[in-house]
Protein backbone atom coordinates (compact mmCIF):
# COMPACT_ATOMS: atom_id res chain seq x y z
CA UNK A 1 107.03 128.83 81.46
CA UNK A 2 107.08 125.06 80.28
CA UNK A 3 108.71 122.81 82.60
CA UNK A 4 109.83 119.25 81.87
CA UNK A 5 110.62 116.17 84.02
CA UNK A 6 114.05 113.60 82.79
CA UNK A 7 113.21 110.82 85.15
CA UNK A 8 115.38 108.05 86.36
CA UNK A 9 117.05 105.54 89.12
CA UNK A 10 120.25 107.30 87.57
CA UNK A 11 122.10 104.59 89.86
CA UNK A 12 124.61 106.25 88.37
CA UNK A 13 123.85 109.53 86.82
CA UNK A 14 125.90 108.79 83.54
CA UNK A 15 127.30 110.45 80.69
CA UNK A 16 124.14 109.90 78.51
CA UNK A 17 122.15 111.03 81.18
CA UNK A 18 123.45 114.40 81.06
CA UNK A 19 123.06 114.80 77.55
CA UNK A 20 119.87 114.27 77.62
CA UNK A 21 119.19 116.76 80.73
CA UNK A 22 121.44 119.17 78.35
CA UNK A 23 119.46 118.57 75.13
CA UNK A 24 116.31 118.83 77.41
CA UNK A 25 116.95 122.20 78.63
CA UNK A 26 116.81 123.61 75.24
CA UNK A 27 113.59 122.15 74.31
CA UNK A 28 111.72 123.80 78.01
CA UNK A 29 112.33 126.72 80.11
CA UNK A 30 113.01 124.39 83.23
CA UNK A 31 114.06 120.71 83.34
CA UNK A 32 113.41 118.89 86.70
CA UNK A 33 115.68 115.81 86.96
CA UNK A 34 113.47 113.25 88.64
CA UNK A 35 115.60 110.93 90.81
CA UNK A 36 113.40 108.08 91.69
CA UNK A 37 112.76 104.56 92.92
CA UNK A 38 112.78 101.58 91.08
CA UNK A 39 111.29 98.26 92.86
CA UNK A 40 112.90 95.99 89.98
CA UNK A 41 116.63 97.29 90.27
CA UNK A 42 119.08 96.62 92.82
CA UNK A 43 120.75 99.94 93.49
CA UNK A 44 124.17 100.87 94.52
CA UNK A 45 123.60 104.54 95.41
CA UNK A 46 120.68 105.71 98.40
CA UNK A 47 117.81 107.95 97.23
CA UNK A 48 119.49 110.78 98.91
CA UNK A 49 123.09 109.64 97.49
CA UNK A 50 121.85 109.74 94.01
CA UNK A 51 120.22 113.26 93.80
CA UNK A 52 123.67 114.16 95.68
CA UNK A 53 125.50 112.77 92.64
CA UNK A 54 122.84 114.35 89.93
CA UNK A 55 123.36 117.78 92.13
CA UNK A 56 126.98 118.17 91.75
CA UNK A 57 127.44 116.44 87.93
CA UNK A 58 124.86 118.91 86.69
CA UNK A 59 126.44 121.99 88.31
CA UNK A 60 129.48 121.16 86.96
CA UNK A 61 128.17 121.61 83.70
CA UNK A 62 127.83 125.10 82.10
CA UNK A 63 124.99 123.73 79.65
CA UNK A 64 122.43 122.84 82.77
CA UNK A 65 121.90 126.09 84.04
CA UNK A 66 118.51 126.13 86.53
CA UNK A 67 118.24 122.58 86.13
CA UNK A 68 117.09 121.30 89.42
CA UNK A 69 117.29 117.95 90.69
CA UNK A 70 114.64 116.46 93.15
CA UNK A 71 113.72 113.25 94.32
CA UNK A 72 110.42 111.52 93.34
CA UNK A 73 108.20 110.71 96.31
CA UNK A 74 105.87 108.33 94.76
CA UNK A 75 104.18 108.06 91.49
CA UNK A 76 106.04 110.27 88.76
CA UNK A 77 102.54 111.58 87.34
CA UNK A 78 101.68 112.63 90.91
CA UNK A 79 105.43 114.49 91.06
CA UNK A 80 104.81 115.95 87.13
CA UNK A 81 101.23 117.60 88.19
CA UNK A 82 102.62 118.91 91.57
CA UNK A 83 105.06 120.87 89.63
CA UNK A 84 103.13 121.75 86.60
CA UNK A 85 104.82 120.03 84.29
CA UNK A 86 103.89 119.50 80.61
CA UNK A 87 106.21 116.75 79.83
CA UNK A 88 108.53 113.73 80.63
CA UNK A 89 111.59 113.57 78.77
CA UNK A 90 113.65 110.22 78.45
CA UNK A 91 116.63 109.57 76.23
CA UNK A 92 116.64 106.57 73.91
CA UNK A 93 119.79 104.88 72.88
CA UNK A 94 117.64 102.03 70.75
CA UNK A 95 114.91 100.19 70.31
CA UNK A 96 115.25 97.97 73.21
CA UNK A 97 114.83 101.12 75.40
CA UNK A 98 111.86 102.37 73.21
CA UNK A 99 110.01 99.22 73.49
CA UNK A 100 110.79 99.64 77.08
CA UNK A 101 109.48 103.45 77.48
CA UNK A 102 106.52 103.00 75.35
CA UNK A 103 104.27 101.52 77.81
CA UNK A 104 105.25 103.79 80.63
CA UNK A 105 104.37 106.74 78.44
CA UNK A 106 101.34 105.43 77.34
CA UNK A 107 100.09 104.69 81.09
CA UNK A 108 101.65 108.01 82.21
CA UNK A 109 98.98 109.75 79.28
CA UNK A 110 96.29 107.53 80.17
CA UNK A 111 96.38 108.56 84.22
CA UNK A 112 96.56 112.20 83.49
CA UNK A 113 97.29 113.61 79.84
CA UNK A 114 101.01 114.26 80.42
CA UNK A 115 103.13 113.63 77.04
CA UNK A 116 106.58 111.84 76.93
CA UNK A 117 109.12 113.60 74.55
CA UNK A 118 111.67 110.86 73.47
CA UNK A 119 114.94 112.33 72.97
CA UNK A 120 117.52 109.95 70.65
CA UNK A 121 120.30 109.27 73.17
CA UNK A 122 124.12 110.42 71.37
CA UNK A 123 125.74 107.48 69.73
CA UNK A 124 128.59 108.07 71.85
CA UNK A 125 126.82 106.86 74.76
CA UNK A 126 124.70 104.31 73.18
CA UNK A 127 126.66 101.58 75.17
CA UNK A 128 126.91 103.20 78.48
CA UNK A 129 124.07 102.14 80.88
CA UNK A 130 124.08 102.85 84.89
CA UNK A 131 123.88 98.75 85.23
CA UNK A 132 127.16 97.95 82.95
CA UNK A 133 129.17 101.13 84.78
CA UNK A 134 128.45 99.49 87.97
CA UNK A 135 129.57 96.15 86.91
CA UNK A 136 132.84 97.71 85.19
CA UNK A 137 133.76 99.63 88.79
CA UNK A 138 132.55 96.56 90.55
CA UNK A 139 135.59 94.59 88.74
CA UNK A 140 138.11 97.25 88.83
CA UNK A 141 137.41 98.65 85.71
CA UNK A 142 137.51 102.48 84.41
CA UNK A 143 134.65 104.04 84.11
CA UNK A 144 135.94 107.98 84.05
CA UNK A 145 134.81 108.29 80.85
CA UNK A 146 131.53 107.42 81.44
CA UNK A 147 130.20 109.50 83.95
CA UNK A 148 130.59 112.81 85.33
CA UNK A 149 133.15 112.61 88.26
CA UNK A 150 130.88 112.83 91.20
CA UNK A 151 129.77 109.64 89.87
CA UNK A 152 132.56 107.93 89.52
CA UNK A 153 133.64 109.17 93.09
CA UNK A 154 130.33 108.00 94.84
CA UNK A 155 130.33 104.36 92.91
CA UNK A 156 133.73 103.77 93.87
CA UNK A 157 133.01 104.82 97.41
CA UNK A 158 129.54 102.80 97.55
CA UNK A 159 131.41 99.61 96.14
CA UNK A 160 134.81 100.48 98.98
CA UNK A 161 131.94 100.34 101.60
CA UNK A 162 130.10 97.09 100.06
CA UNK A 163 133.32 95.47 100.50
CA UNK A 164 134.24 96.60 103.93
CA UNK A 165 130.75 95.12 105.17
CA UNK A 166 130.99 92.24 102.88
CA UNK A 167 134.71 91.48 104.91
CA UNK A 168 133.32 92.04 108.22
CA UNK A 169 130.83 89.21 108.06
């Protein structure tokens, strides 16, 4: 049984996020949606929140069957060899996210032999990114059709409650 990793912040779990998980799932008998920490990003959605979100967009969908989603503890080579995996999978959407990746695959190979499959993101969600869907909601915009909707329901709610505290002071 081969079992594959899609990590991410997914601060929000998008669109193009789950067609990658989908397109994943075809390629490996198990896909493990990594929800994890990143020190360089400001997030909107809690650790906890976040796999929440992943959870319920992914069983909404009939082509993620037995994808779990978990969150990553620490270092996502540590995660990957705790569950046996034999790969990462990220989706690409261009070159800026390639040169991006690149590294981070190469490092993750280096510390432990674990591949990266790079999966070309669908051109219909080459502009949708977790950073411009929050700053769409954030200005009252509609982002419905770019993210499953227990993402749009938890950004809306995490930017309601950003407000409320944001008024109180």
């Amino acid at each position: 049984m081969t079992i594959a990793v899609c990590p991410g912040s997914f601060d929000p779990f998008t669109l193009g996020h789950l067609d990658v998980v989908r397109r994943a799932r075809r390629l490996f008998d198990v896909v493990v949606v990594g929800v994890a920490s990143n020190a360089s990003k400001n997030a909107l959605l809690t650790p906890p929140q976040r796999v929440e979100v992943a959870r319920a967009a992914l069983a909404a969908d009939a082509g993620t069957v037995d994808v779990r989603v978990e969150l990553v503890p620490g270092l996502l080579v540590d995660f990957c060899r705790e569950l046996g995996a034999v790969a990462v999978v990220k989706g690409l959407r261009g070159g800026a996210d390639y040169d991006h990746e690149v590294p981070m695959a190469l490092m993750n190979r280096h510390l432990t032999g674990l591949e990266t499959v790079f999966v070309t993101g669908d051109p219909a969600y080459a502009h949708v990114a977790s950073s411009l869907v929050k700053d769409v909601a954030r200005f009252g915009g509609d982002v419905a059709d770019l993210v499953p909707a227990a993402s749009a329901a938890a950004v809306a709610a995490a930017l309601r409650q950003a407000r409320e505290q944001q008024e109180q002071r």
